[in-house]
N, C-alpha and C. Protein backbone atom coordinates (compact mmCIF):
# COMPACT_ATOMS: atom_id res chain seq x y z
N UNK A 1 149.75 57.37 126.65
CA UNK A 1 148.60 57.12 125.80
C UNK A 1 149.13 56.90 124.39
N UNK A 2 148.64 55.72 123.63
CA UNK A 2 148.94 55.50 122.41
C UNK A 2 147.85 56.12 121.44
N UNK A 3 148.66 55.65 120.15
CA UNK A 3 147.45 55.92 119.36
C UNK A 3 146.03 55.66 119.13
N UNK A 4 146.26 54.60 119.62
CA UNK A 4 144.82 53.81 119.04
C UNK A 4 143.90 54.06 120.35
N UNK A 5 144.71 54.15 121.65
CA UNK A 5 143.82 55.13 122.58
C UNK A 5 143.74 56.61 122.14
N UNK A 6 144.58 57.38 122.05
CA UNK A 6 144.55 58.51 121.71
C UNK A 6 142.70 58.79 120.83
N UNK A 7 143.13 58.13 119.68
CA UNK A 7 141.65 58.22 118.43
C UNK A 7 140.63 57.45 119.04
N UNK A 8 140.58 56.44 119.96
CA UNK A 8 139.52 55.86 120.89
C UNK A 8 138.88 56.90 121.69
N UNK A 9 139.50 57.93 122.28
CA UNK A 9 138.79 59.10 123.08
C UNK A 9 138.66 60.27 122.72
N UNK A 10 139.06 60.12 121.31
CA UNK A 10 138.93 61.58 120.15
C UNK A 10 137.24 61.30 119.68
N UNK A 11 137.33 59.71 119.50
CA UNK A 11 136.01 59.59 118.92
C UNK A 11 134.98 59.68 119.92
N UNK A 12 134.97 58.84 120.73
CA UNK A 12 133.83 59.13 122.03
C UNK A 12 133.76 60.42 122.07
N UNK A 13 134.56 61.45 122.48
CA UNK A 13 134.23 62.68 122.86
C UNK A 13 133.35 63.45 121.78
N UNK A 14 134.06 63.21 120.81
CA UNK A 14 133.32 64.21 119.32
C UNK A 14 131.76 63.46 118.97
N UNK A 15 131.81 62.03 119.18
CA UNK A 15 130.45 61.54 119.48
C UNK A 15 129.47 62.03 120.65
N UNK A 16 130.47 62.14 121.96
CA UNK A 16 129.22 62.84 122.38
C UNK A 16 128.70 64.14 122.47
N UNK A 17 129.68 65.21 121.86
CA UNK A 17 129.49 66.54 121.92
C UNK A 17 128.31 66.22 120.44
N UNK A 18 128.49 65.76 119.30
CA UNK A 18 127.50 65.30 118.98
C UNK A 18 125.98 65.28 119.12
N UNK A 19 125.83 64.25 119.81
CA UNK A 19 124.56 63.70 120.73
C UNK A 19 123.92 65.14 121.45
N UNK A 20 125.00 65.51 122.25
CA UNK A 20 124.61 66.71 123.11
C UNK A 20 123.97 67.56 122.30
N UNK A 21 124.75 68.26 121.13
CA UNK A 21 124.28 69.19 120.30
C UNK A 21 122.61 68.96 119.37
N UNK A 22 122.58 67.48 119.37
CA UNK A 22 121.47 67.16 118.43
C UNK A 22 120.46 67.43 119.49
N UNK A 23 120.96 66.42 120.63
CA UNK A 23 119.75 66.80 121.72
C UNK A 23 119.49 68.59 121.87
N UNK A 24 120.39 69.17 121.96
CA UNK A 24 119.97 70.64 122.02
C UNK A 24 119.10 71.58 121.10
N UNK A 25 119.31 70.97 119.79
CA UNK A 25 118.43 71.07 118.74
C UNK A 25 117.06 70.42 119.42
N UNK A 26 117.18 69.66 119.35
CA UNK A 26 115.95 68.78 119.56
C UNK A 26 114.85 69.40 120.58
N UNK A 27 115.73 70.19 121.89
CA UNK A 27 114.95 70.24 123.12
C UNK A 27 114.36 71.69 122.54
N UNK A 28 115.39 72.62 121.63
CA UNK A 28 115.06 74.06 121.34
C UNK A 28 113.96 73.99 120.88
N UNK A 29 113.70 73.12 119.32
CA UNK A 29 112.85 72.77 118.41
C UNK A 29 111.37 72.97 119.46
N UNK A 30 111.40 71.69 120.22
CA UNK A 30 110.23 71.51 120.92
C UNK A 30 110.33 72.78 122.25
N UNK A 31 110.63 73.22 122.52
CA UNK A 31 110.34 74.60 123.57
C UNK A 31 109.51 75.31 122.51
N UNK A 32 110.52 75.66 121.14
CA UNK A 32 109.60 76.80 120.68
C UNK A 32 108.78 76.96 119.38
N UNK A 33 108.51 75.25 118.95
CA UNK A 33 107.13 75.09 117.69
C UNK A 33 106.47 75.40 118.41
N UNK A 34 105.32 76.10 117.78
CA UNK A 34 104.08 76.71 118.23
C UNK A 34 102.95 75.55 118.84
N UNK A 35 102.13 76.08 119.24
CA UNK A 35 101.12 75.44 119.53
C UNK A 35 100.08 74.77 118.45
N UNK A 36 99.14 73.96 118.33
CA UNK A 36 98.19 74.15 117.60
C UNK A 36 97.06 75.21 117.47
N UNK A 37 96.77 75.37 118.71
CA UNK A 37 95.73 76.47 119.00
C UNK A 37 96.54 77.59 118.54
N UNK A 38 97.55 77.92 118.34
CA UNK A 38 98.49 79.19 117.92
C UNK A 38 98.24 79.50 116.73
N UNK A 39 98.58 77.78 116.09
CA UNK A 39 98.38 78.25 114.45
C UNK A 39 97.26 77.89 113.97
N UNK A 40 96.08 77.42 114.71
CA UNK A 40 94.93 77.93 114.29
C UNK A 40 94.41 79.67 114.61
N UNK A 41 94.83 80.03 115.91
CA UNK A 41 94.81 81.60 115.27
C UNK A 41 95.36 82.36 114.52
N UNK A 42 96.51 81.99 114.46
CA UNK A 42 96.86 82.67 112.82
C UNK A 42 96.00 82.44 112.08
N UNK A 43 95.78 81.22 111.67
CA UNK A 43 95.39 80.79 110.50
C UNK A 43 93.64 81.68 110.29
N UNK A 44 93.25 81.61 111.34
CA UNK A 44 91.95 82.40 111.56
C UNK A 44 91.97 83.91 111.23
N UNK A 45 93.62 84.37 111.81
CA UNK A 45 93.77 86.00 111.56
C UNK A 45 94.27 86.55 110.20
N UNK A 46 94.67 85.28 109.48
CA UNK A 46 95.45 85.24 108.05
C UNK A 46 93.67 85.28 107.25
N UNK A 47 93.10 84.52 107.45
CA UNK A 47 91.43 84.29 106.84
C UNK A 47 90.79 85.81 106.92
N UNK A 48 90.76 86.13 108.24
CA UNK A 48 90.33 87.40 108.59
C UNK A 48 91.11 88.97 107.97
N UNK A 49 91.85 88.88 107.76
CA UNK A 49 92.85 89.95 107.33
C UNK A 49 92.67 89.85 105.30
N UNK A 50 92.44 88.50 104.94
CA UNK A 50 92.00 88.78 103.28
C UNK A 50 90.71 88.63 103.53
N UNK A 51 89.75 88.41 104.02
CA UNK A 51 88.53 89.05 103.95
C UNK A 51 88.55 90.74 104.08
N UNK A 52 89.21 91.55 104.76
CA UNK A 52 89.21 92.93 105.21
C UNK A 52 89.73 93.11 103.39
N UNK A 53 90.88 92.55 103.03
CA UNK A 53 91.60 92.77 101.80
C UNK A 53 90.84 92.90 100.45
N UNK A 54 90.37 91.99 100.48
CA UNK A 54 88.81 91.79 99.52
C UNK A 54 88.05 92.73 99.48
N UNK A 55 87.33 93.34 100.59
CA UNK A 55 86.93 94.10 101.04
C UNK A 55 87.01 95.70 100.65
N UNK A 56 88.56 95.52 101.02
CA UNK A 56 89.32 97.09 100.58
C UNK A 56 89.48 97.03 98.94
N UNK A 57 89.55 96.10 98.31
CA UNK A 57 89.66 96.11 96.71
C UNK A 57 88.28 96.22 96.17
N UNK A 58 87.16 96.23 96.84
CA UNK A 58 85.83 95.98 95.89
C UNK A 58 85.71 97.77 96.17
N UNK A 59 85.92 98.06 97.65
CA UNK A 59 85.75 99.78 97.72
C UNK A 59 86.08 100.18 96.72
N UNK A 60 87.59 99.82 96.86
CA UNK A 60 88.39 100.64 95.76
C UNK A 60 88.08 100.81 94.45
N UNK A 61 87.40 99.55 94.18
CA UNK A 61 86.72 99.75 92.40
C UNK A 61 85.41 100.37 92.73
N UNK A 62 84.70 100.43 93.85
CA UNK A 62 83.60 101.51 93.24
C UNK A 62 84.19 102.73 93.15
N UNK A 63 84.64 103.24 94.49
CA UNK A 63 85.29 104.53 94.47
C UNK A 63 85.84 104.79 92.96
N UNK A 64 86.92 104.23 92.15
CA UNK A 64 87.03 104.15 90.89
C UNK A 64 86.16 104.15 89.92
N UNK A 65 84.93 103.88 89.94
CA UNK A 65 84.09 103.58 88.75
C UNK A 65 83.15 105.16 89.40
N UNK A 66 82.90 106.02 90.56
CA UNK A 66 82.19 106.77 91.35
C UNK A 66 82.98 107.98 90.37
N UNK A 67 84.24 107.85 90.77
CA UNK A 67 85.49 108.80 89.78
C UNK A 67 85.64 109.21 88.57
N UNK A 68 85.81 108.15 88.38
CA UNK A 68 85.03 107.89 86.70
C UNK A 68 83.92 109.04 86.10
N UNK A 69 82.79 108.75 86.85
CA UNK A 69 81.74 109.22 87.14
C UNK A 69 81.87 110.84 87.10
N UNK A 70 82.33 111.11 88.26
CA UNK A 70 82.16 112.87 88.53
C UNK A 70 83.02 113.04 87.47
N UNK A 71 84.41 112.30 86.87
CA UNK A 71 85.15 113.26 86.22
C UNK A 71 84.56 113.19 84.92
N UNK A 72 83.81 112.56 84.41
CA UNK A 72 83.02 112.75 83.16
C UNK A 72 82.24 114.17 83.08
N UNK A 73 81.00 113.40 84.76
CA UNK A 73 80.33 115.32 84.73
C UNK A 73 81.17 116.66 84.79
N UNK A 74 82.33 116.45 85.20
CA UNK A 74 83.01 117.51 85.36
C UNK A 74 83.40 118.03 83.85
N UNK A 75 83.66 116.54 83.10
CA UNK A 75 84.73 117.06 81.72
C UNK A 75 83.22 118.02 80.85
N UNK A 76 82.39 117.11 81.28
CA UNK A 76 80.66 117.84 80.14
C UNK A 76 80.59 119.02 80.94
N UNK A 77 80.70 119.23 82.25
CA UNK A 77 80.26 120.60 82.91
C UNK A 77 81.21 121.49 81.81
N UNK A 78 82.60 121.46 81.61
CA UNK A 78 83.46 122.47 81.52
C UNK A 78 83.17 122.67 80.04
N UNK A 79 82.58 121.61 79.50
CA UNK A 79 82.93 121.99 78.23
C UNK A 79 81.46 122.94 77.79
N UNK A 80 80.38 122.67 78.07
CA UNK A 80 79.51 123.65 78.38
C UNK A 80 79.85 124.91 79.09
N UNK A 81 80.53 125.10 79.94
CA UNK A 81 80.95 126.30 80.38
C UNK A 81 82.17 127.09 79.30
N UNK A 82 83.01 126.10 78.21
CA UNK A 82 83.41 126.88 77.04
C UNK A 82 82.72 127.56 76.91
N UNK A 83 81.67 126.30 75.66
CA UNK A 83 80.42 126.81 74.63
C UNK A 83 79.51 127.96 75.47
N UNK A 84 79.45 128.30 76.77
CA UNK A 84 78.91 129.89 77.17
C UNK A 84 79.81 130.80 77.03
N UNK A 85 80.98 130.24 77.39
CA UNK A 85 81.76 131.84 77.51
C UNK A 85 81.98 132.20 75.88
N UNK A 86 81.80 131.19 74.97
CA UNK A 86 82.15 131.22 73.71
C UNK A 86 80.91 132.43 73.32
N UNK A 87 79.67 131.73 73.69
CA UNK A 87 78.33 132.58 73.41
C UNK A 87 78.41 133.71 73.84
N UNK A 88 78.56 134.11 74.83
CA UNK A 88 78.59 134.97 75.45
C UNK A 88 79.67 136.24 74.79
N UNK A 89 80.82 135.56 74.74
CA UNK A 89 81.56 136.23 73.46
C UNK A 89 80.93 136.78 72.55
N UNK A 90 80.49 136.31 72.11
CA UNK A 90 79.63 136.48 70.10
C UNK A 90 78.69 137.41 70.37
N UNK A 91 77.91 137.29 71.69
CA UNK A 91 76.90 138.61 71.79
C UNK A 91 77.29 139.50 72.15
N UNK A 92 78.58 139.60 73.30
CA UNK A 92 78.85 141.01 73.42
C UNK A 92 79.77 141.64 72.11
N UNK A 93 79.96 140.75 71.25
CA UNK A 93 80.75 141.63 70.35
C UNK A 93 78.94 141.91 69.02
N UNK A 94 78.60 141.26 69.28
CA UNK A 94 77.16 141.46 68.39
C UNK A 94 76.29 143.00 69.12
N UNK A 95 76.51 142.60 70.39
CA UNK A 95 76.19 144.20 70.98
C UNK A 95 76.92 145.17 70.37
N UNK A 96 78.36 145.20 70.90
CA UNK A 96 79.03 146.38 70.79
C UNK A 96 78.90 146.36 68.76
N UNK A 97 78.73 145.77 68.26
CA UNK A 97 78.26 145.94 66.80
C UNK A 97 77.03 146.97 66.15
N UNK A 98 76.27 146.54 67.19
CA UNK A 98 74.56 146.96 67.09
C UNK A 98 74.99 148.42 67.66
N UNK A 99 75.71 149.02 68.99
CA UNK A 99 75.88 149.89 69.93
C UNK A 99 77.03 150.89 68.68
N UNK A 100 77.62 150.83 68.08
CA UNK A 100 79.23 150.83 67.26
C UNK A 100 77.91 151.63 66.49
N UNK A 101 76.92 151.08 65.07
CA UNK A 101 76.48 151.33 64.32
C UNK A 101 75.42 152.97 64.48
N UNK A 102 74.67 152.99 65.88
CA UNK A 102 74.21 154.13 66.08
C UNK A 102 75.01 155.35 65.82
């Protein structure tokens, strides 16, 4: 075998391992793109899943604004419950004043 045969059956061969390989791509590709009906259910479960999402963010701001809410009544509850114990202070020492003086 000469050269110019030699590189004559270097090339055929590497051409067709080639071919083979593209075709193998090719046949994989199409076995495993999806369906249409596939990626319309995704596409339906992707729609469905930010509706739930939406959903969970509007809760979340009432729950937040609800929060808001009690912790205000809570901050006015406590601070009224000072201003008694404060009162409450001032008279028992206004008692024991009045009680002290007899």
């Amino acid at each position: 075998m000469n050269r110019t045969e030699f590189v004559t059956v270097t090339t055929i061969i590497l051409f067709g391992v080639f071919v083979l390989g593209w075709f193998a791509s090719w046949l994989i590709g199409r076995l495993t793109r999806p369906s249409p009906a596939d990626l319309a259910d995704l596409a339906r479960q992707l729609h469905d899943t930010e509706r739930e999402r939406d959903k969970a963010i509007v809760l979340l701001k009432e729950r937040e604004v609800r929060l808001a809410a009690a912790q205000e009544e809570l901050d006015a509850a406590m601070e009224g419950l000072r201003e008694s114990r404060t009162e409450i202070e001032e008279l028992r020492d206004y008692i024991e004043r009045k009680l002290a003086r007899r």
